[in-house]
C-alpha atoms as a PDB file:
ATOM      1  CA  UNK A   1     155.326 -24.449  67.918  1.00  0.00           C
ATOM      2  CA  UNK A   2     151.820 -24.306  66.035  1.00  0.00           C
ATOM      3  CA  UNK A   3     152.288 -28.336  66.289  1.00  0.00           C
ATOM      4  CA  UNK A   4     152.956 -28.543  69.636  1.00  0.00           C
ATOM      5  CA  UNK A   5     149.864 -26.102  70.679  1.00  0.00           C
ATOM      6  CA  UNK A   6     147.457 -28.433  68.405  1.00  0.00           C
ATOM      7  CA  UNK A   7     149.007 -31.371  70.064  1.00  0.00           C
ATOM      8  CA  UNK A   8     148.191 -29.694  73.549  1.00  0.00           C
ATOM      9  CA  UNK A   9     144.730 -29.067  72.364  1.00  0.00           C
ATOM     10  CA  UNK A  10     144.176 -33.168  71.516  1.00  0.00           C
ATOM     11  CA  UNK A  11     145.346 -33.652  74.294  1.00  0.00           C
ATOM     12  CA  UNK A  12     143.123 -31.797  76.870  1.00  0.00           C
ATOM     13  CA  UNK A  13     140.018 -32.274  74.545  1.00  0.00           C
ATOM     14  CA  UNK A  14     140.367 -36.224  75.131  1.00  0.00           C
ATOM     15  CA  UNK A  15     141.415 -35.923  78.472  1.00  0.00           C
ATOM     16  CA  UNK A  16     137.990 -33.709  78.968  1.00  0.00           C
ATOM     17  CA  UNK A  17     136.078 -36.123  76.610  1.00  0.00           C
ATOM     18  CA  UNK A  18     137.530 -39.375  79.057  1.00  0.00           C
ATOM     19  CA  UNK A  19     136.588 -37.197  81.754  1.00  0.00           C
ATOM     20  CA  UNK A  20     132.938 -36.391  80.699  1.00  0.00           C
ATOM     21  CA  UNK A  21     132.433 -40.051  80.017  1.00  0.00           C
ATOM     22  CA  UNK A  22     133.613 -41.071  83.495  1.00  0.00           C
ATOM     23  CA  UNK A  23     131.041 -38.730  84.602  1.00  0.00           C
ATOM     24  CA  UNK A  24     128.412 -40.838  82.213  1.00  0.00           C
ATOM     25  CA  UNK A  25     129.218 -43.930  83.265  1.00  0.00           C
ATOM     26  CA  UNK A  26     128.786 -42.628  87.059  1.00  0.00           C
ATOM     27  CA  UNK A  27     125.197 -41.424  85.893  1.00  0.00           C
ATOM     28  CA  UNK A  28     124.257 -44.495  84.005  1.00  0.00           C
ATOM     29  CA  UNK A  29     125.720 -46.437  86.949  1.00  0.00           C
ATOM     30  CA  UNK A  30     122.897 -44.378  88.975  1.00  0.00           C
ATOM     31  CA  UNK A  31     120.218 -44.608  87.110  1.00  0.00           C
ATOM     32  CA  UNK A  32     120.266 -48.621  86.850  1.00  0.00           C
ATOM     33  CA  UNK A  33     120.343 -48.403  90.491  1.00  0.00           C
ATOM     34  CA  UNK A  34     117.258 -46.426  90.385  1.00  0.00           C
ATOM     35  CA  UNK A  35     115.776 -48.231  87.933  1.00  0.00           C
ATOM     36  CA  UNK A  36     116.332 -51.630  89.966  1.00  0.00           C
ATOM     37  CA  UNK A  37     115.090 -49.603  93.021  1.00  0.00           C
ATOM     38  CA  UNK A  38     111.466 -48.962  90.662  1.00  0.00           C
ATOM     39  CA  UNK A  39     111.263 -52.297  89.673  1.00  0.00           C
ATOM     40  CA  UNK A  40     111.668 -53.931  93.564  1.00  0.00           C
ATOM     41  CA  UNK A  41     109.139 -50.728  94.702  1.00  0.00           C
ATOM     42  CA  UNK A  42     106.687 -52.161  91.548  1.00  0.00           C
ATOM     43  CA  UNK A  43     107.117 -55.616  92.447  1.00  0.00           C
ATOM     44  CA  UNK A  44     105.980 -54.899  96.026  1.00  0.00           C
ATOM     45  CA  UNK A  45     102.875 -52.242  94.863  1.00  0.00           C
ATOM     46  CA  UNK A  46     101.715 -54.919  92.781  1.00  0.00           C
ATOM     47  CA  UNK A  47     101.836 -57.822  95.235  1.00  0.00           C
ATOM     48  CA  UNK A  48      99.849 -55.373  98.129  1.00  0.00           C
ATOM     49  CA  UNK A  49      97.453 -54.281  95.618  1.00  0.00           C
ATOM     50  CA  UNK A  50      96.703 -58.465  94.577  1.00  0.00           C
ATOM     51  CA  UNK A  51      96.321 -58.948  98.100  1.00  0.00           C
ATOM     52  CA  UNK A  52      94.273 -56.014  98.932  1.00  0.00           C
ATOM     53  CA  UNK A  53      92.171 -56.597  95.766  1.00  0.00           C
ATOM     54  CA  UNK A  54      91.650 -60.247  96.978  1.00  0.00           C
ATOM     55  CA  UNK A  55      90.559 -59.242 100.206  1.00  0.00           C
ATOM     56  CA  UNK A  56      87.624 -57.017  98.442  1.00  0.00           C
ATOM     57  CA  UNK A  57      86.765 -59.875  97.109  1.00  0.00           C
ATOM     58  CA  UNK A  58      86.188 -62.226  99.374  1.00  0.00           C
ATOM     59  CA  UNK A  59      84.456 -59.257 101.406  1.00  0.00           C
ATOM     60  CA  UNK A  60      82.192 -58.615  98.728  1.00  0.00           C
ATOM     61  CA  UNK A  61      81.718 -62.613  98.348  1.00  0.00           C
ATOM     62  CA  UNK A  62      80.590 -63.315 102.264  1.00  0.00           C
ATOM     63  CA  UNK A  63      78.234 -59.453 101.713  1.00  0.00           C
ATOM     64  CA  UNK A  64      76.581 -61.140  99.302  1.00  0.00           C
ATOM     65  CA  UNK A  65      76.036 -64.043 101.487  1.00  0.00           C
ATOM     66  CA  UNK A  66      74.890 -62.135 104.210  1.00  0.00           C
ATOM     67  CA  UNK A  67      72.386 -60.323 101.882  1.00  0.00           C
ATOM     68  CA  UNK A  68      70.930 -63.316 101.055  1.00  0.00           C
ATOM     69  CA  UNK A  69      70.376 -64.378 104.215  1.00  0.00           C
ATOM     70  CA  UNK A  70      68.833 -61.191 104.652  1.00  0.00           C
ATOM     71  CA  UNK A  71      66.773 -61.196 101.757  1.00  0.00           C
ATOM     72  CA  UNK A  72      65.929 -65.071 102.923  1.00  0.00           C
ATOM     73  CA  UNK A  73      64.460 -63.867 106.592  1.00  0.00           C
ATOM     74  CA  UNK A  74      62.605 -60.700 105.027  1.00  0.00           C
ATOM     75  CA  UNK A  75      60.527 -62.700 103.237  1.00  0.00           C
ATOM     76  CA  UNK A  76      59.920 -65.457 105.921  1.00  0.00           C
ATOM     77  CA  UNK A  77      58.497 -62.424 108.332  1.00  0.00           C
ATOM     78  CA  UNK A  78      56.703 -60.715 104.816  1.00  0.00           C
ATOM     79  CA  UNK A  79      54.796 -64.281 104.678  1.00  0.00           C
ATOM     80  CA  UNK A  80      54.610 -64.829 108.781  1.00  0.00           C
ATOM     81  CA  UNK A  81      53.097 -61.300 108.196  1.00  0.00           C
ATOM     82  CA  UNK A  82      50.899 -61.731 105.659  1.00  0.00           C
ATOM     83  CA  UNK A  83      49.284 -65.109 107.543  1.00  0.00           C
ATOM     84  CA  UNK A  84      49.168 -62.944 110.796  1.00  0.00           C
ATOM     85  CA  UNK A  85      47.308 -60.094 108.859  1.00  0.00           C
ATOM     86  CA  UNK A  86      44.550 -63.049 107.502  1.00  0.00           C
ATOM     87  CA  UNK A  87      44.130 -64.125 111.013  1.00  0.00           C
ATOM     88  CA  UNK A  88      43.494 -61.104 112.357  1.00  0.00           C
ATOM     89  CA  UNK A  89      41.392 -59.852 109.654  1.00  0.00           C
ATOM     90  CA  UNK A  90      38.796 -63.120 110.022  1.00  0.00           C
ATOM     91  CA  UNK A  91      38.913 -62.334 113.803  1.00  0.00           C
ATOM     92  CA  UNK A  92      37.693 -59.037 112.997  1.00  0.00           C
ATOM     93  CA  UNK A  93      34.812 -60.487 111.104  1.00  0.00           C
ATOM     94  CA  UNK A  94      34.300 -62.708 114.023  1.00  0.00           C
ATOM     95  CA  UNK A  95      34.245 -60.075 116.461  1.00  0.00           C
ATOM     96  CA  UNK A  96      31.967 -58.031 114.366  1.00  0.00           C
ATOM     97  CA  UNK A  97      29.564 -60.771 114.108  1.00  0.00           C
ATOM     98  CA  UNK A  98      29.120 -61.239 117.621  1.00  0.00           C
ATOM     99  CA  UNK A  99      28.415 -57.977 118.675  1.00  0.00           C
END
């Protein structure tokens, strides 16, 4: 009888042991699905962030341009300015020697 019992015993600690690692198998079956799920989800970030980070930087590349320009005219109308403010300044003398 004692045999029998510890036979019993084997038994329904290996059939709980297969059991337990059909269970494992089901969760490691899961989390490679998850993992493949991360991987597709970083593959995508990454690609939106290249494009987004490409698109800042061809922004930045024609604000640059466009500050140059700027910078270009400023100092056309700071010379224009400067000839104006000559003119007028001699025409002041003029004036003033006149009177």
């Amino acid at each position: 009888m004692e045999n029998e019992k510890f036979q019993n015993l084997v038994i329904e600690t290996l059939a709980k042991m297969t059991q337990d690692m059909t269970e494992m198998k089901a969760d490691i079956s899961s989390l490679k699905t998850d993992v493949d799920q991360f991987k597709t989800a970083d593959v995508r970030i990454e690609n939106d962030l290249g494009e987004k980070v490409r698109a800042l930087f061809d922004a930045r590349e024609v604000q640059l341009d466009v500050n140059d320009r700027i910078i270009e005219s400023l100092s056309r109308i700071e010379s224009k300015i400067d000839r104006l403010s000559l003119k007028v300044s001699s025409h002041d003398v003029l004036l003033k020697s006149v009177k």
